[in-house]
C-alpha atoms as a PDB file:
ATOM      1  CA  UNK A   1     -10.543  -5.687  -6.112  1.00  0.00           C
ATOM      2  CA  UNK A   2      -8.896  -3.565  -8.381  1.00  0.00           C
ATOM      3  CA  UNK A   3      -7.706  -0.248  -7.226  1.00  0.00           C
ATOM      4  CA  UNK A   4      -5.278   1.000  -9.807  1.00  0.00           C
ATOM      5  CA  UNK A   5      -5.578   0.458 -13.316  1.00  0.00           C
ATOM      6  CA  UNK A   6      -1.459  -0.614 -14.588  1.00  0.00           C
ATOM      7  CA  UNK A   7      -1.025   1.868 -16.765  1.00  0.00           C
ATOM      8  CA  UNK A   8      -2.788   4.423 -14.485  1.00  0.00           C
ATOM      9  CA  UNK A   9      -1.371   8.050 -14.278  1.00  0.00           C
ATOM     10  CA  UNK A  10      -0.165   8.193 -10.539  1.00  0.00           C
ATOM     11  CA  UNK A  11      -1.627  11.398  -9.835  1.00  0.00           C
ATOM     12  CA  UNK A  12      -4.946  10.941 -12.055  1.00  0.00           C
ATOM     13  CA  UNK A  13      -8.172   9.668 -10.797  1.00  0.00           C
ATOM     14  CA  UNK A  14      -8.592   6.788 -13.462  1.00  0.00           C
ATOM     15  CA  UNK A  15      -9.024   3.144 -12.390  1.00  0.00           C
ATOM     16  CA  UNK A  16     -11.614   1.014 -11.807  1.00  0.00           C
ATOM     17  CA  UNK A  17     -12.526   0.701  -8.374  1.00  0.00           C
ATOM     18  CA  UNK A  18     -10.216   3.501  -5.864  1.00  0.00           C
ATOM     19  CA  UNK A  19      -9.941   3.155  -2.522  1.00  0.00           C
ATOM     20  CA  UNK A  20      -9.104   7.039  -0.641  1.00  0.00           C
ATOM     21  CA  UNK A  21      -5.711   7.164   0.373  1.00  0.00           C
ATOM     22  CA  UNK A  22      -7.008   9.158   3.534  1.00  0.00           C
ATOM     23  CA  UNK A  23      -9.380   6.406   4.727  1.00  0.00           C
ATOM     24  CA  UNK A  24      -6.239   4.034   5.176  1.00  0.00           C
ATOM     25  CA  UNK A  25      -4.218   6.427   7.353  1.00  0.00           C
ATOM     26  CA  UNK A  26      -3.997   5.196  10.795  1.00  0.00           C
ATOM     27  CA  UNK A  27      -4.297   1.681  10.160  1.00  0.00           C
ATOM     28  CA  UNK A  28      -1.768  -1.519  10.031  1.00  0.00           C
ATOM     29  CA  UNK A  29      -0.979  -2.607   6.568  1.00  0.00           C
ATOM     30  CA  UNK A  30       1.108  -5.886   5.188  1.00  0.00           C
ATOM     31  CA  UNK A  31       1.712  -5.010   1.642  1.00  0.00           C
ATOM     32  CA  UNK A  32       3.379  -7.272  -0.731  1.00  0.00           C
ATOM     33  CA  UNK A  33       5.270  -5.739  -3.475  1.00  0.00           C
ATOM     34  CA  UNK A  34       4.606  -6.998  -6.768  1.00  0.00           C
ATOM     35  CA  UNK A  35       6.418  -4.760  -9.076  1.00  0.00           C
ATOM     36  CA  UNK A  36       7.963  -1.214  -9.628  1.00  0.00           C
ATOM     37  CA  UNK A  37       8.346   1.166 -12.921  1.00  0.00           C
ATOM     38  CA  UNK A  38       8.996   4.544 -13.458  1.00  0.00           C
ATOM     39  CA  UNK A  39       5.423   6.542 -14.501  1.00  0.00           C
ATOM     40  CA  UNK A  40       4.808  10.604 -15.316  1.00  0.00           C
ATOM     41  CA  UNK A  41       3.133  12.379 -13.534  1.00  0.00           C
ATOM     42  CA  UNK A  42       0.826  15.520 -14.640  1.00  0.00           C
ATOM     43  CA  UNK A  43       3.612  17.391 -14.167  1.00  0.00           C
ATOM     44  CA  UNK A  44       5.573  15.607 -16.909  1.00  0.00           C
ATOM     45  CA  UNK A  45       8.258  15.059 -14.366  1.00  0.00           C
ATOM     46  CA  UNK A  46       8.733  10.880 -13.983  1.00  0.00           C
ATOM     47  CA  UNK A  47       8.539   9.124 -10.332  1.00  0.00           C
ATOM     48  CA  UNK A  48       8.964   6.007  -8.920  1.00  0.00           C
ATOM     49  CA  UNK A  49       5.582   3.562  -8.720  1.00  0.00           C
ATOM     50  CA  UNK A  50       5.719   0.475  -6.652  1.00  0.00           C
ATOM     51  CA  UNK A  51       2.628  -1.655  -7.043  1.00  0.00           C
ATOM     52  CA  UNK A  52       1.698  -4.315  -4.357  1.00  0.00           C
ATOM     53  CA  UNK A  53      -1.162  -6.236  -2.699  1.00  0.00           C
ATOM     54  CA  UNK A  54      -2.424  -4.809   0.735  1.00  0.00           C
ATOM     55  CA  UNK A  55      -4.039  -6.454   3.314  1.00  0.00           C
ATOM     56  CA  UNK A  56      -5.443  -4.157   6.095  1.00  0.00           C
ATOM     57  CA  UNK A  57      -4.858  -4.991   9.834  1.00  0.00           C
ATOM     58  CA  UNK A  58      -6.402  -2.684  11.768  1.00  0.00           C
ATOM     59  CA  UNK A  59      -8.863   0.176  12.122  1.00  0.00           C
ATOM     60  CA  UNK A  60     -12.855   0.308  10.833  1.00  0.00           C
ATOM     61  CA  UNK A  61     -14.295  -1.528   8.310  1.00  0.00           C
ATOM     62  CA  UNK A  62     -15.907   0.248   5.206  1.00  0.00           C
ATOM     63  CA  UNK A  63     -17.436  -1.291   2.115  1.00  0.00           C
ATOM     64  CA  UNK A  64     -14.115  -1.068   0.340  1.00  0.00           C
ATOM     65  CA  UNK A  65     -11.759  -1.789   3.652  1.00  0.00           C
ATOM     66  CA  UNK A  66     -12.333  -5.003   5.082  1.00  0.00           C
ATOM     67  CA  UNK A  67      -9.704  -6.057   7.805  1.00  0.00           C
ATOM     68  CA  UNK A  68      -7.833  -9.529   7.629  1.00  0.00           C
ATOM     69  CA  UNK A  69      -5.758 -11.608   5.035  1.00  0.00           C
ATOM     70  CA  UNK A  70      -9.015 -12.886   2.874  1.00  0.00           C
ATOM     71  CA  UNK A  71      -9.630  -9.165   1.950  1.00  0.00           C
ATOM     72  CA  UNK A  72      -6.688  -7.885   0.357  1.00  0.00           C
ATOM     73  CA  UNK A  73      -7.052  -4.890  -1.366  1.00  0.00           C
ATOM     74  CA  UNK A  74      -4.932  -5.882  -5.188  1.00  0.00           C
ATOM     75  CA  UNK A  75      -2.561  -3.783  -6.756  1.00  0.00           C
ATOM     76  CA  UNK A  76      -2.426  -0.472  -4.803  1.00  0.00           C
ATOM     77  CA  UNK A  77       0.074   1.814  -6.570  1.00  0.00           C
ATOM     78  CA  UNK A  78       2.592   3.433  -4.350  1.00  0.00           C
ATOM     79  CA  UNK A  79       4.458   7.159  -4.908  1.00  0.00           C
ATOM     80  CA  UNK A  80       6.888   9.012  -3.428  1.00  0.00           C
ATOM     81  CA  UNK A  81       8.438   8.186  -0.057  1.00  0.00           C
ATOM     82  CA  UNK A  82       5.672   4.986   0.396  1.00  0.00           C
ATOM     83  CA  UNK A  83       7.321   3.801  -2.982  1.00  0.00           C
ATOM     84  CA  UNK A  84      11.193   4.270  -1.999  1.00  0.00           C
ATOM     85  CA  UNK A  85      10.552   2.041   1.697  1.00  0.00           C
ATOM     86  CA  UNK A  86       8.691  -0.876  -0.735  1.00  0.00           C
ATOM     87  CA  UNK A  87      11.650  -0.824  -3.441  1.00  0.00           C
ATOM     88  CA  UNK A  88      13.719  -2.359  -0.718  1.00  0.00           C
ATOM     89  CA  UNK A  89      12.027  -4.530  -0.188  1.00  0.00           C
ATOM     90  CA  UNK A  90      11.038  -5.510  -3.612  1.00  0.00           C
ATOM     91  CA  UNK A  91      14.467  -5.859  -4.178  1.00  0.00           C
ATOM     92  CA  UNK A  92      14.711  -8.746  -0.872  1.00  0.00           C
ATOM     93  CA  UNK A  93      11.295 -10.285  -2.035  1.00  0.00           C
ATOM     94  CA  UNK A  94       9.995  -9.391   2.130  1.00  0.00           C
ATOM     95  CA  UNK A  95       6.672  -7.843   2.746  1.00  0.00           C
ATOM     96  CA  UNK A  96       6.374  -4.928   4.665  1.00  0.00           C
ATOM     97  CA  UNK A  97       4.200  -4.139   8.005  1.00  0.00           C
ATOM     98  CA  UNK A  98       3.762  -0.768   8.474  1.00  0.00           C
ATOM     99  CA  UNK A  99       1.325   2.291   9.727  1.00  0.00           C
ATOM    100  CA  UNK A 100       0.456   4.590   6.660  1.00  0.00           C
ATOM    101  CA  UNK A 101       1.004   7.732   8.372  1.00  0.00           C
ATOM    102  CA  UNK A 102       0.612  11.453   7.403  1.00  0.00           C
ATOM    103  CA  UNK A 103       1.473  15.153   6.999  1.00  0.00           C
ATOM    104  CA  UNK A 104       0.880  17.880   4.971  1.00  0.00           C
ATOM    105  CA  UNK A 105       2.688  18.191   1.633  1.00  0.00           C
ATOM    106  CA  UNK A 106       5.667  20.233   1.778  1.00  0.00           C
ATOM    107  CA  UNK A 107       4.627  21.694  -2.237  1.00  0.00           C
ATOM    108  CA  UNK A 108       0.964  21.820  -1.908  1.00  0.00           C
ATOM    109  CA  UNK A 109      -0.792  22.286   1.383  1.00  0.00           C
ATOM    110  CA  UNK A 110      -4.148  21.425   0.302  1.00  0.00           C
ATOM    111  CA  UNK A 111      -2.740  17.655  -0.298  1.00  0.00           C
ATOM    112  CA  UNK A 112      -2.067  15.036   2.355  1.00  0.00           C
ATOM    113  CA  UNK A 113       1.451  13.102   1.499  1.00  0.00           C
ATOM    114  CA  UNK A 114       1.586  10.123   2.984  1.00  0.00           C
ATOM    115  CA  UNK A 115       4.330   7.899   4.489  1.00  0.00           C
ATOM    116  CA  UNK A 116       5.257   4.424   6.692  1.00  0.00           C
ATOM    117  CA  UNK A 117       6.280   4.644  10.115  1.00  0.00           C
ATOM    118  CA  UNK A 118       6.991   1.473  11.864  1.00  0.00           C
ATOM    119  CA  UNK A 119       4.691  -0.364  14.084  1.00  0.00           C
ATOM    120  CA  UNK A 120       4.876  -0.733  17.665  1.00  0.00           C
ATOM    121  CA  UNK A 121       5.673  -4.494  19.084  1.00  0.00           C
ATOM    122  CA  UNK A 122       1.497  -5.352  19.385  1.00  0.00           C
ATOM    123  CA  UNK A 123       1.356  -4.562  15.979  1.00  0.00           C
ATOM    124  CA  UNK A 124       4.368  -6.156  15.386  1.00  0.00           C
ATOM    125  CA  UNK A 125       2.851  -9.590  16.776  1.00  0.00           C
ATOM    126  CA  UNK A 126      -0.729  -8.709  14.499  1.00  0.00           C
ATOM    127  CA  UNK A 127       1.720  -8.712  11.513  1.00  0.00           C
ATOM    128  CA  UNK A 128       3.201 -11.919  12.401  1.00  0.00           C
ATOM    129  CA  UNK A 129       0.057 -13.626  13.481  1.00  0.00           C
ATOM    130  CA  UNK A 130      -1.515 -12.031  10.062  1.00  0.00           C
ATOM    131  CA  UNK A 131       1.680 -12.892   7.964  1.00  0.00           C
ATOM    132  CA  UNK A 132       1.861 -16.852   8.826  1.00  0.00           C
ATOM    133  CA  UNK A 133      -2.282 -16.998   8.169  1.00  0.00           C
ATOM    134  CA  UNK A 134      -1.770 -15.410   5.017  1.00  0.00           C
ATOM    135  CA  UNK A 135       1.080 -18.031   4.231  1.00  0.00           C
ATOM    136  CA  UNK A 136      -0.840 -20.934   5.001  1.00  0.00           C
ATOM    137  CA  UNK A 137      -3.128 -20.339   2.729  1.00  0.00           C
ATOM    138  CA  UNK A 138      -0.792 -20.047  -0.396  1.00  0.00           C
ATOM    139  CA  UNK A 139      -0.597 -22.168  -2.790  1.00  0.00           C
ATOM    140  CA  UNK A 140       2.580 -23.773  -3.690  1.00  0.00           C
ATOM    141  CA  UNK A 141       2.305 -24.398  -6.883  1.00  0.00           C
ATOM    142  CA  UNK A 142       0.589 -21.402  -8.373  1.00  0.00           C
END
């Protein structure tokens, strides 16, 4: 499932299929960073985009969310402070497990911005139970 198109504006609507950023708050992600450039924004002003594969751990199922490592959502582009925590660990090739979290945006209130906060040692041991499924089925020489 495609959910941002790569040469997608980060703050335009365009892409094929979108997931909403708000239905994923709340929930356990793994997300595999894939890649990172620097995109404009309608603003003109350029930002930092990670791109990476998700697959959602926790929380309700919708026709676009579906929970476990055979459902991974592909390509989801990341901004702002999402996008700095993922560049790290682009950078050590590591996935990261994570709650998407949220709080209103400090330069427009009508906007949700969204961040990681670290998961709590259950999740922890969801991640690591998700993470070695998820390995096994990889395949070596692709």
């Amino acid at each position: 499932m495609t959910i941002v198109e790569g040469d997608a504006d980060p703050f335009m609507t365009g892409g094929i299929e979108r997931v909403d950023p708000d239905d994923l708050d709340d929930r356990l992600w793994l997300v595999f960073p894939k890649n990172k450039r620097e995109m404009k924004g309608r603003d003109g002003e350029t930002y930092l985009a990670v791109f990476g594969d998700v697959i959602v751990l926790s929380g309700p199922e919708t026709d676009m969310i579906k929970l476990g490592v055979r459902n991974k959502l592909d390509r989801i582009m990341f901004t702002g402070p999402r996008a700095d925590r993922l560049e790290s660990c682009l950078d050590n090739r590591r996935p990261l497990l994570a709650v998407q979290s949220w709080a209103p945006s400090t330069y427009n209130k009508k906007v949700r911005a969204h961040f990681f906060t670290n998961p709590d040692t259950e999740q922890v041991a969801i991640g690591r139970a998700a993470y070695k499924e998820w390995e096994a089925e990889q395949d070596p020489f692709n």
